[in-house]
PDB file of N, CA and C in Angstrom:
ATOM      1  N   UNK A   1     -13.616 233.528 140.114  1.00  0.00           N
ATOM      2  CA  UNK A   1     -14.093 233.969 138.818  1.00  0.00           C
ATOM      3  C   UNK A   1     -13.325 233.212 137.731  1.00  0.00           C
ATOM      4  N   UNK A   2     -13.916 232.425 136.854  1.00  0.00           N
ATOM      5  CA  UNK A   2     -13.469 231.650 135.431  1.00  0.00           C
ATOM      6  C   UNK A   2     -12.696 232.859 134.994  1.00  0.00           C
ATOM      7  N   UNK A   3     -11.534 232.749 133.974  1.00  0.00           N
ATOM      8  CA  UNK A   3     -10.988 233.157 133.278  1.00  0.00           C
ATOM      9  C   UNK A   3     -11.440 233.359 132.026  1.00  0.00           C
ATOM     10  N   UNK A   4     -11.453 234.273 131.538  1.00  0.00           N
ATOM     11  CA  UNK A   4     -11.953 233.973 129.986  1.00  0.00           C
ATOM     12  C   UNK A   4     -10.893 233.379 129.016  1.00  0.00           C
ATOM     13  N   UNK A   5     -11.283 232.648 128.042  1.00  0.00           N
ATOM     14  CA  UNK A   5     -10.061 232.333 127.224  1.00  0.00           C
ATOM     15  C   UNK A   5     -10.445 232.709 125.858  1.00  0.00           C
ATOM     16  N   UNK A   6     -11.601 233.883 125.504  1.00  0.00           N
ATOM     17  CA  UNK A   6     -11.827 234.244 124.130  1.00  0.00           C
ATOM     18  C   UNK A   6     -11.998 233.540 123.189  1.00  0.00           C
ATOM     19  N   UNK A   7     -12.232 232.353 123.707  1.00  0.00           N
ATOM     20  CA  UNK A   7     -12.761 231.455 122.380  1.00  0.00           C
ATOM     21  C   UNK A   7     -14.517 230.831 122.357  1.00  0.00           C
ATOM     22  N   UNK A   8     -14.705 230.345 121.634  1.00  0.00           N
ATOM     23  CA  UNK A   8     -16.109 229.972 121.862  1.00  0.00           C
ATOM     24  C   UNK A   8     -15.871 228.615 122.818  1.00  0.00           C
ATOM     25  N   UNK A   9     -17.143 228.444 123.672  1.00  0.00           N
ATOM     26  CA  UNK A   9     -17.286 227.386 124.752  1.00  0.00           C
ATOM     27  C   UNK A   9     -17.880 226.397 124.402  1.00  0.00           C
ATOM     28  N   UNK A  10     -17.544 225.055 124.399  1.00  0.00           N
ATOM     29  CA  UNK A  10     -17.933 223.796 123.927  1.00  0.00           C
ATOM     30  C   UNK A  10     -18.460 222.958 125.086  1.00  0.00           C
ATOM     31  N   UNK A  11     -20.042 223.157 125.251  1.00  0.00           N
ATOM     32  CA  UNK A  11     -20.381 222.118 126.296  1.00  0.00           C
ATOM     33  C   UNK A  11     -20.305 220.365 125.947  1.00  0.00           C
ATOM     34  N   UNK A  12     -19.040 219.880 126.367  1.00  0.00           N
ATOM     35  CA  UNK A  12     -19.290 218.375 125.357  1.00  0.00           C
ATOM     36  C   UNK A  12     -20.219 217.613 125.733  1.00  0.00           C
ATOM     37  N   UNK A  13     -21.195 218.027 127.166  1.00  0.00           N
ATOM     38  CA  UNK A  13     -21.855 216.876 126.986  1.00  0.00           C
ATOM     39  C   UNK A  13     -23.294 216.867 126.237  1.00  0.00           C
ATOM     40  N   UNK A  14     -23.483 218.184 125.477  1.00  0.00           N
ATOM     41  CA  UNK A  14     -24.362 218.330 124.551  1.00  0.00           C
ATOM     42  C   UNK A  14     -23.652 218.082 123.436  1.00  0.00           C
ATOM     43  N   UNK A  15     -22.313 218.436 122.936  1.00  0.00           N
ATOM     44  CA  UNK A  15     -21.830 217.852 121.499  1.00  0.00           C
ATOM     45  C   UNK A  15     -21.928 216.723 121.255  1.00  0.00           C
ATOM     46  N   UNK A  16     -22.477 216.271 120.119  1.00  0.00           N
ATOM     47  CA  UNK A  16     -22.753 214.915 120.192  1.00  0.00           C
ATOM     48  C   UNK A  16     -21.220 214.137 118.607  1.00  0.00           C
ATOM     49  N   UNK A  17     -20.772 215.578 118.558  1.00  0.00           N
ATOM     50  CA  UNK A  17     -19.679 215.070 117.446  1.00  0.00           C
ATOM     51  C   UNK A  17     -19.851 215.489 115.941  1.00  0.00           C
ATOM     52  N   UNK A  18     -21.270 215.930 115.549  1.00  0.00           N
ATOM     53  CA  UNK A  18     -21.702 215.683 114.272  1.00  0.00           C
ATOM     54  C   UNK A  18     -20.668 216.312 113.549  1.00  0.00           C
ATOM     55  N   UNK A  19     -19.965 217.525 113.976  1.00  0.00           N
ATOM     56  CA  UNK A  19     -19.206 218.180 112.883  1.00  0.00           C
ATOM     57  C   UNK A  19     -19.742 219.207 112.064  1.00  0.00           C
ATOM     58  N   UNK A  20     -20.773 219.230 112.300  1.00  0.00           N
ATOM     59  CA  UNK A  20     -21.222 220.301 111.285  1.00  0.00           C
ATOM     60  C   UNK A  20     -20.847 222.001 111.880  1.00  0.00           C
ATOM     61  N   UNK A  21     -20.185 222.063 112.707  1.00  0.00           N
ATOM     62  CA  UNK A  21     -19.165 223.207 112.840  1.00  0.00           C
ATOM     63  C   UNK A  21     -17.537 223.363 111.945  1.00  0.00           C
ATOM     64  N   UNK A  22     -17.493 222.072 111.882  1.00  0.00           N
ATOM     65  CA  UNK A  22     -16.135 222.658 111.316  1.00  0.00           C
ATOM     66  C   UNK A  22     -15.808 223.100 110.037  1.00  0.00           C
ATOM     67  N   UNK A  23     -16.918 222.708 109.076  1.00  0.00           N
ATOM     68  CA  UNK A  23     -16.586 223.260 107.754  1.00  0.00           C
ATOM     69  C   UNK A  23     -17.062 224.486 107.783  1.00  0.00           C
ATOM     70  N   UNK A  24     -17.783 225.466 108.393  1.00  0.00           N
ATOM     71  CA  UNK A  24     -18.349 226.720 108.506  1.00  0.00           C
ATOM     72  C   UNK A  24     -17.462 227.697 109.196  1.00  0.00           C
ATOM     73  N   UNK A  25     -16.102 226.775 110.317  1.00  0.00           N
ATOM     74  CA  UNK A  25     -15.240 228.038 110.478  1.00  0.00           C
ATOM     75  C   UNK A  25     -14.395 228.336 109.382  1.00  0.00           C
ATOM     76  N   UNK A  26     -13.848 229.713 108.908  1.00  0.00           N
ATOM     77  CA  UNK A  26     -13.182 230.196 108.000  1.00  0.00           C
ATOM     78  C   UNK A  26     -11.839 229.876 108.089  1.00  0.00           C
ATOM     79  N   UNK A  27     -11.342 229.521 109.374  1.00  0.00           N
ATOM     80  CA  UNK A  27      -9.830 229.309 109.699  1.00  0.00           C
ATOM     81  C   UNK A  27     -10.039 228.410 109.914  1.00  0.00           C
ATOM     82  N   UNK A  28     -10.161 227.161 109.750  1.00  0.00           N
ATOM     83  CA  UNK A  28     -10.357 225.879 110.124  1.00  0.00           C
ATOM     84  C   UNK A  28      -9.879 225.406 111.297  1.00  0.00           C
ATOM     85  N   UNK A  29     -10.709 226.722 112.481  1.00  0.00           N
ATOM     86  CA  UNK A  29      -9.676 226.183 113.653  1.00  0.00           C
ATOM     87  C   UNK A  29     -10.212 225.351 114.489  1.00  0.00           C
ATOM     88  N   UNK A  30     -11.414 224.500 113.785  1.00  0.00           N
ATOM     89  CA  UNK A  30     -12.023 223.441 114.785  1.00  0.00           C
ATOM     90  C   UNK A  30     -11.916 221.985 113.767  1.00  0.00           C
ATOM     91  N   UNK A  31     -11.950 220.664 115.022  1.00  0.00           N
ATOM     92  CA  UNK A  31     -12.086 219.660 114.557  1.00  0.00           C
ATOM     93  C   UNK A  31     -12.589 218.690 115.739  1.00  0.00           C
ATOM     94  N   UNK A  32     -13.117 217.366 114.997  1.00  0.00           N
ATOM     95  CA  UNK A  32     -13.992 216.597 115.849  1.00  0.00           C
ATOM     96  C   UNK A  32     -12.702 215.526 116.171  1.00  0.00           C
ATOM     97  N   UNK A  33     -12.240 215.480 117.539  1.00  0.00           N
ATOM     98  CA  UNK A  33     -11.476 215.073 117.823  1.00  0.00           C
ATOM     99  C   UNK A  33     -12.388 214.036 119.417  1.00  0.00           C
ATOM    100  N   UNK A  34     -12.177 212.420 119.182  1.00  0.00           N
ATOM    101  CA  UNK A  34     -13.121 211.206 119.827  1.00  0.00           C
ATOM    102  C   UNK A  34     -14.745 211.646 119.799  1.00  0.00           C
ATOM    103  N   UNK A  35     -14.964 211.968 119.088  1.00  0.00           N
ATOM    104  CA  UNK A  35     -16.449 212.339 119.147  1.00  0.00           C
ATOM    105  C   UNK A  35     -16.898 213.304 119.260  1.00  0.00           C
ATOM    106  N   UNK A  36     -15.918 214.335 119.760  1.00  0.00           N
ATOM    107  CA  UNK A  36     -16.559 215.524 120.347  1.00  0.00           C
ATOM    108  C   UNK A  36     -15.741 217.336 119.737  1.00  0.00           C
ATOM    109  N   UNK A  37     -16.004 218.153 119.515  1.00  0.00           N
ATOM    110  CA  UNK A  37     -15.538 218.886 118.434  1.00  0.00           C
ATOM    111  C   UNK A  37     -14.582 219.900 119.624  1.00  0.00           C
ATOM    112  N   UNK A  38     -13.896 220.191 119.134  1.00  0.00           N
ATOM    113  CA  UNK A  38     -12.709 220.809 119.850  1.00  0.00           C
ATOM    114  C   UNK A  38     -11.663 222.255 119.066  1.00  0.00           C
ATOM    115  N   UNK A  39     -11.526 223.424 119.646  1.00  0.00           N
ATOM    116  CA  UNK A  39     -10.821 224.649 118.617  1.00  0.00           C
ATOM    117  C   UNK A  39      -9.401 224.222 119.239  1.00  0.00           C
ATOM    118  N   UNK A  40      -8.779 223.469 117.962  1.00  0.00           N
ATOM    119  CA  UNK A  40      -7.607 223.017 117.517  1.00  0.00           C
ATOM    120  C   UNK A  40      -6.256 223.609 117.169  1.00  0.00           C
ATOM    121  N   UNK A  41      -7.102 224.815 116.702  1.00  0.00           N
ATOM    122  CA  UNK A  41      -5.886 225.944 116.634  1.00  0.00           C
ATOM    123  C   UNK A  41      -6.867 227.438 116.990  1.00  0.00           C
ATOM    124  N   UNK A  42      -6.670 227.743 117.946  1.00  0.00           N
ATOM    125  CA  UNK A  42      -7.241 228.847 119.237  1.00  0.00           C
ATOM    126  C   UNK A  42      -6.377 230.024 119.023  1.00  0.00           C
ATOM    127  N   UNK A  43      -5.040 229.992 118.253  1.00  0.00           N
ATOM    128  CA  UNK A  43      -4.370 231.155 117.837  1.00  0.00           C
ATOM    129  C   UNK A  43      -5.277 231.833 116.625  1.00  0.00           C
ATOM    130  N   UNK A  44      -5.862 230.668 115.644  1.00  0.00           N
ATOM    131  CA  UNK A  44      -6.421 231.203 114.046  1.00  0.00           C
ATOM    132  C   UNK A  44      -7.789 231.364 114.379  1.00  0.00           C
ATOM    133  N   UNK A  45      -8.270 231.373 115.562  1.00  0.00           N
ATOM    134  CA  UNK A  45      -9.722 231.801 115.622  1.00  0.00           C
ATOM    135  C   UNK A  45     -10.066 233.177 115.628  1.00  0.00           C
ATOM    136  N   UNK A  46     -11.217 233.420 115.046  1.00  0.00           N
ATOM    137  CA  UNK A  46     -11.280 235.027 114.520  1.00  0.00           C
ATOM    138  C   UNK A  46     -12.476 235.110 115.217  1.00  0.00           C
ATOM    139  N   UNK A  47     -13.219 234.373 116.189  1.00  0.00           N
ATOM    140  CA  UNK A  47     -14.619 234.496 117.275  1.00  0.00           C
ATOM    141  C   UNK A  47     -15.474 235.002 116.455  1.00  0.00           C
ATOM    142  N   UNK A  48     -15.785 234.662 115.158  1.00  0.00           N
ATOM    143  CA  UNK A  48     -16.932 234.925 114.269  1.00  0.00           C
ATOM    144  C   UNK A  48     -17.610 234.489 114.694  1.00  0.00           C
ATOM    145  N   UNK A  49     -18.297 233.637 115.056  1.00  0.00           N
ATOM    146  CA  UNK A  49     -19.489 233.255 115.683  1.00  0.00           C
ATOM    147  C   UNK A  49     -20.285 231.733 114.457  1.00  0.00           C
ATOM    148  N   UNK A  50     -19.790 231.903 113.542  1.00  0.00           N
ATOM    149  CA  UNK A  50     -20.533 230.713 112.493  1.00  0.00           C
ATOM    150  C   UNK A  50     -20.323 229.069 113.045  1.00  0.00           C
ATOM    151  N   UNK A  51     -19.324 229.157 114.240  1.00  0.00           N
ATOM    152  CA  UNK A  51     -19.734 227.148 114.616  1.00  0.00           C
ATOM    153  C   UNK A  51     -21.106 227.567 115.703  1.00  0.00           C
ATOM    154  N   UNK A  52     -21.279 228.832 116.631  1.00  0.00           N
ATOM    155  CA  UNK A  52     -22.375 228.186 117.314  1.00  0.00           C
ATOM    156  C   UNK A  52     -24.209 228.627 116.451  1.00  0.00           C
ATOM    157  N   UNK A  53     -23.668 229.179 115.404  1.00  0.00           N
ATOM    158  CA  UNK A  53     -25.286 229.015 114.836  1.00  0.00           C
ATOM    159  C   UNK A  53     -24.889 227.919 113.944  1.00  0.00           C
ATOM    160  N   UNK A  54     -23.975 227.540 113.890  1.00  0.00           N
ATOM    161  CA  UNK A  54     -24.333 225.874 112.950  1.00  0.00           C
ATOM    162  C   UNK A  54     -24.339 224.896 113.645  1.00  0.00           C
ATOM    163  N   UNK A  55     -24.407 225.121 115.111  1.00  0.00           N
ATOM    164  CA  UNK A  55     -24.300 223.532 115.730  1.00  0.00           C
ATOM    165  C   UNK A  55     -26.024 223.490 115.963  1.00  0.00           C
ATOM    166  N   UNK A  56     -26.119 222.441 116.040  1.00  0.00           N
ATOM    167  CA  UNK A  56     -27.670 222.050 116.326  1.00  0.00           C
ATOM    168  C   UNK A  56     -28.102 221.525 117.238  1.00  0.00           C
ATOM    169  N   UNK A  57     -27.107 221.113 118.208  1.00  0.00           N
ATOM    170  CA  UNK A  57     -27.513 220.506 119.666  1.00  0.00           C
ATOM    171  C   UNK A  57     -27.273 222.273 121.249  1.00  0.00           C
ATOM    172  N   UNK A  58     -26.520 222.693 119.564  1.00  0.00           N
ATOM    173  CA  UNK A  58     -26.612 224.256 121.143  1.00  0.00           C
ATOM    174  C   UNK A  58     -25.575 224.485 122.001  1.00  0.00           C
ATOM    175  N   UNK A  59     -24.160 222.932 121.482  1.00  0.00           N
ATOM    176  CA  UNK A  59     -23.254 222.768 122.279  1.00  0.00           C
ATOM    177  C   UNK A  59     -21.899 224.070 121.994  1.00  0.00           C
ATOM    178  N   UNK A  60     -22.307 224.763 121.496  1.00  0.00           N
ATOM    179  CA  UNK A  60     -21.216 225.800 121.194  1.00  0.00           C
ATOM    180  C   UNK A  60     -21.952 227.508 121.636  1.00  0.00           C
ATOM    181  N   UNK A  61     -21.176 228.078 122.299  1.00  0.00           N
ATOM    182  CA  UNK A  61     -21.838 229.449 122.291  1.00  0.00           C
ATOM    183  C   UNK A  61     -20.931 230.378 122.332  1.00  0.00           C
ATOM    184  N   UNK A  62     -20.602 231.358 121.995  1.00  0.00           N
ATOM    185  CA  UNK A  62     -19.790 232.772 122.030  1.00  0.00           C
ATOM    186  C   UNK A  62     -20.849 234.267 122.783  1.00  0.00           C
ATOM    187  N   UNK A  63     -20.124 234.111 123.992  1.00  0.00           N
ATOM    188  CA  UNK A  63     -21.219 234.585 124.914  1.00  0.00           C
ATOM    189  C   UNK A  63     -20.395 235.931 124.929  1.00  0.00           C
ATOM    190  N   UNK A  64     -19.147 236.219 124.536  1.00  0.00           N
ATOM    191  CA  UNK A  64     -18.707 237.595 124.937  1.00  0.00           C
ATOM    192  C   UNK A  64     -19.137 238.321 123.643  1.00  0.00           C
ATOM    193  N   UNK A  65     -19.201 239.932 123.436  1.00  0.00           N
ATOM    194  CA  UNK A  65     -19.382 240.536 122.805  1.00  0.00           C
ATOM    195  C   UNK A  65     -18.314 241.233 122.289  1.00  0.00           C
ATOM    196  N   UNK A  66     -18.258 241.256 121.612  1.00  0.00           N
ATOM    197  CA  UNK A  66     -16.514 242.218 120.770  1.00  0.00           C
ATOM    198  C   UNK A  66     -17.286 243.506 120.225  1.00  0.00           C
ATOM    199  N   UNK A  67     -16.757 244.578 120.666  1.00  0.00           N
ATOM    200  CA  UNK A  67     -16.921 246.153 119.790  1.00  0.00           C
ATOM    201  C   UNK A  67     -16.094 246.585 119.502  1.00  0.00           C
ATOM    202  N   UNK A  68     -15.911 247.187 118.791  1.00  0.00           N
ATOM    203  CA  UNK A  68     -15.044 247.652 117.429  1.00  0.00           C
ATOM    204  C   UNK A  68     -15.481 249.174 117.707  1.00  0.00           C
ATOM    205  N   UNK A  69     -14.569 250.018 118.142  1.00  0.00           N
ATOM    206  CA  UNK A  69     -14.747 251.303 118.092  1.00  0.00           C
ATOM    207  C   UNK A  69     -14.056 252.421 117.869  1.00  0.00           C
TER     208      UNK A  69
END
């Protein structure tokens, strides 16, 4: 069984690099590092979810669910 590591999952071989995730996280904890976008600082991620509805190839997803109760 994979481990979870609570961050969002980056399939790179659908990232094609564009970047248009990283100005939409709030903590700027992603960057396009050789082409391909990468969470850079994984401590300041808050798993909002705004890089995988801004990526456009689909290469980002946040598949776990967080409840607050």
């Amino acid at each position: 069984m994979e481990e979870s590591t609570g961050l969002p999952e980056i399939n790179l071989d659908d990232c094609d690099g564009c970047g248009e995730c990283v100005p939409v996280c709030p903590v700027e904890a992603l960057t396009v590092v050789d082409h391909k976008v990468t969470v850079t600082k994984s401590d300041d991620c808050q798993y909002c979810g705004n890089c995988e509805e801004a990526c456009p190839t689909n290469a980002i997803s946040c598949p776990y669910e967080i409840v607050l109760g």
